[in-house]
N, C-alpha and C. Protein backbone atom coordinates (compact mmCIF):
# COMPACT_ATOMS: atom_id res chain seq x y z
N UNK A 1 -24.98 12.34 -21.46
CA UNK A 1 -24.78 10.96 -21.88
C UNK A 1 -23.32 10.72 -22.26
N UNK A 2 -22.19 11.66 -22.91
CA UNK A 2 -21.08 11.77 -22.99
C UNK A 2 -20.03 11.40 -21.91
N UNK A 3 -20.82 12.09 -20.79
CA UNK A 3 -19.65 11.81 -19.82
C UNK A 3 -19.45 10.25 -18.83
N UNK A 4 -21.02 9.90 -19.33
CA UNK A 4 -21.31 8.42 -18.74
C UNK A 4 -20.60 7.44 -19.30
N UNK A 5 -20.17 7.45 -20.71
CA UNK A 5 -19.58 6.82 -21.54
C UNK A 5 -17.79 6.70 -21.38
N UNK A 6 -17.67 8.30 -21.13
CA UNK A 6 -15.85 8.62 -20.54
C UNK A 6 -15.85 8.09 -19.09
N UNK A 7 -16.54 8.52 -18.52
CA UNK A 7 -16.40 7.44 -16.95
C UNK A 7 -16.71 5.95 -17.23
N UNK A 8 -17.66 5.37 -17.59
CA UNK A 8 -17.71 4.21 -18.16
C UNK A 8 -15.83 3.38 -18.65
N UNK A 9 -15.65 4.32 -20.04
CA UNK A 9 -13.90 3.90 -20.09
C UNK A 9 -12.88 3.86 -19.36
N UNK A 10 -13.08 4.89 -18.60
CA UNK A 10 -11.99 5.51 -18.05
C UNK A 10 -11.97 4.28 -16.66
N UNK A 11 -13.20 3.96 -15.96
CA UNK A 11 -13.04 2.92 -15.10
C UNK A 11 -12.77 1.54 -15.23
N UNK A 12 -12.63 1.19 -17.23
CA UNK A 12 -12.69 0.22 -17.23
C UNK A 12 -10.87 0.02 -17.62
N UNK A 13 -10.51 1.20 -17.99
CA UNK A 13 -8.91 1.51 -17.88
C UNK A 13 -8.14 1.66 -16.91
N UNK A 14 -8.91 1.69 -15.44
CA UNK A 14 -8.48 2.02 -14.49
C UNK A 14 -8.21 0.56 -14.03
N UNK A 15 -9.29 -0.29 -14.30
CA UNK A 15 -9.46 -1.69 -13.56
C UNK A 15 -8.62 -2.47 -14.63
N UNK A 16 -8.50 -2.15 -15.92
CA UNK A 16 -7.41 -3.04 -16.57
C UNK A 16 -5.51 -2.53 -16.18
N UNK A 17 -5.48 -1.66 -16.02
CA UNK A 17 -4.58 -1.46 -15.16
C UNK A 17 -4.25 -1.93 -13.71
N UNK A 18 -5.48 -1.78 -12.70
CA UNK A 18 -5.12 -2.87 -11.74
C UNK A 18 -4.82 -4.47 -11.84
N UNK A 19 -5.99 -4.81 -13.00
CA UNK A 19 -5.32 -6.52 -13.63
C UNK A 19 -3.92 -6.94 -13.74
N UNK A 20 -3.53 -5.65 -14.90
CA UNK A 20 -2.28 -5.75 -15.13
C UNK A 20 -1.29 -5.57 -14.11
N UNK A 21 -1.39 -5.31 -13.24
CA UNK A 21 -0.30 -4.96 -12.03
C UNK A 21 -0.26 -6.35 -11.39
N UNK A 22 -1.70 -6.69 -10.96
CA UNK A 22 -1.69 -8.30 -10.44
C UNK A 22 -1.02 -9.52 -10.82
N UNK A 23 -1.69 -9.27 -12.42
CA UNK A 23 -0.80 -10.71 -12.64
C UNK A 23 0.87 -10.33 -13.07
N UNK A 24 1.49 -8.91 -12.91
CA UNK A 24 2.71 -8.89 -13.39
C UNK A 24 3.47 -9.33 -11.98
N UNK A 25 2.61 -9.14 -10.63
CA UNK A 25 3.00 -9.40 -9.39
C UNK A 25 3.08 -10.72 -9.06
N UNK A 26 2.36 -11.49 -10.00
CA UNK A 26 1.89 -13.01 -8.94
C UNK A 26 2.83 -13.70 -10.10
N UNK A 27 3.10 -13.21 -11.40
CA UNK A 27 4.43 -13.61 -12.28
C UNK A 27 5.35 -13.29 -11.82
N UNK A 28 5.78 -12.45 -11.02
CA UNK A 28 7.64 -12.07 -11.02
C UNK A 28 7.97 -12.96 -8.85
N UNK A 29 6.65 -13.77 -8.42
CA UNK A 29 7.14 -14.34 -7.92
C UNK A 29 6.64 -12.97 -6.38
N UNK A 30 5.54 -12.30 -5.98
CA UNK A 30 5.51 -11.53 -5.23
C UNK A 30 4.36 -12.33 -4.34
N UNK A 31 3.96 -13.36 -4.43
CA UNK A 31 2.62 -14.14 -3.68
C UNK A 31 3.24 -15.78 -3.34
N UNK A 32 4.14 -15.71 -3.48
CA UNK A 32 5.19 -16.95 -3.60
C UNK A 32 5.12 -17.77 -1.85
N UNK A 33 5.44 -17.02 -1.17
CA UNK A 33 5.68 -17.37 0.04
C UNK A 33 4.78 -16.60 0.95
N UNK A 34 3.53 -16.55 1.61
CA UNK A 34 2.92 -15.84 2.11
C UNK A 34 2.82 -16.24 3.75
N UNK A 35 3.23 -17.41 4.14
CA UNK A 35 2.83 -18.34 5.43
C UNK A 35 4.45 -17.39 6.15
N UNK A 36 5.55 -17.31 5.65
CA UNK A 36 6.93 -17.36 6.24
C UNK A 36 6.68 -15.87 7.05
N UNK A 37 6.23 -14.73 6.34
CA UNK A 37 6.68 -13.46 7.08
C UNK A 37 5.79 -13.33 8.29
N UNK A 38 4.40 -13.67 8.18
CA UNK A 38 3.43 -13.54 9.38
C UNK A 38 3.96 -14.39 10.74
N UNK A 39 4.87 -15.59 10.24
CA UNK A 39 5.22 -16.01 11.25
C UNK A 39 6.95 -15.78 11.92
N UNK A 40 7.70 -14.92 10.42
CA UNK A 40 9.29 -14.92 11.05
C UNK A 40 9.05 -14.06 12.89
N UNK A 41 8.62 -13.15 13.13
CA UNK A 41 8.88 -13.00 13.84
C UNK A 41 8.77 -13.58 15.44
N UNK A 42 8.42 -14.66 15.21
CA UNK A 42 8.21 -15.51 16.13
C UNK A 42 9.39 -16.19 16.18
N UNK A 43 10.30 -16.31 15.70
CA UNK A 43 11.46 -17.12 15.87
C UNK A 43 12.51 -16.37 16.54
N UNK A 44 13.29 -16.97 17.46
CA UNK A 44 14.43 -16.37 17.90
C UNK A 44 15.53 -15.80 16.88
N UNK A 45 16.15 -15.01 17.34
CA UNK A 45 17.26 -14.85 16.26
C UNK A 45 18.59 -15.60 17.46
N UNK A 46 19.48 -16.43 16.43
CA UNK A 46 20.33 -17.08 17.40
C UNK A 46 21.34 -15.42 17.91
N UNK A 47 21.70 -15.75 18.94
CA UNK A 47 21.88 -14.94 20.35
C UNK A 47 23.92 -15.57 19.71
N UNK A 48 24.71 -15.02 19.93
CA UNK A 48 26.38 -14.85 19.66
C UNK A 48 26.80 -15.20 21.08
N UNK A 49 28.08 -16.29 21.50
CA UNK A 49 28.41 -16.33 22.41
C UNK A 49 28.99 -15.33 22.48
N UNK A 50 29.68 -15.04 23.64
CA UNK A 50 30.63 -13.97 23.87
C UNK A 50 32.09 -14.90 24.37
N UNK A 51 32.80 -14.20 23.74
CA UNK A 51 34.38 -15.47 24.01
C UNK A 51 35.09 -14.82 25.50
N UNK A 52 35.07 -15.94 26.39
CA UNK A 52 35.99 -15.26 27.88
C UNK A 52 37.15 -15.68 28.05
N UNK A 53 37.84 -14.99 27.36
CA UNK A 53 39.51 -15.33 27.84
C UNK A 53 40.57 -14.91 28.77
């Protein structure tokens, strides 16, 4: 019955630790822009003339 109780904590320390990671992520601005990267690579990158003199 001891150890049901330490696993019991220990998972509920595990999952308050994942909380805490979340909202320190979605505070410092890491969920901010989610639409831009799935689509940058679809854009050209502009191409440099080459100068002929």
């Amino acid at each position: 019955m001891e150890i049901l109780i330490l696993l019991i904590a220990l998972s509920l320390l595990i999952a308050l630790g994942f909380l805490g990671a979340f909202i320190w992520a979605t505070r410092s601005g890491q969920y901010d822009d989610d639409q831009t990267p799935a689509i940058r690579m679809l854009h050209d990158n502009p191409t440099k003339k080459a100068k002929t003199e």
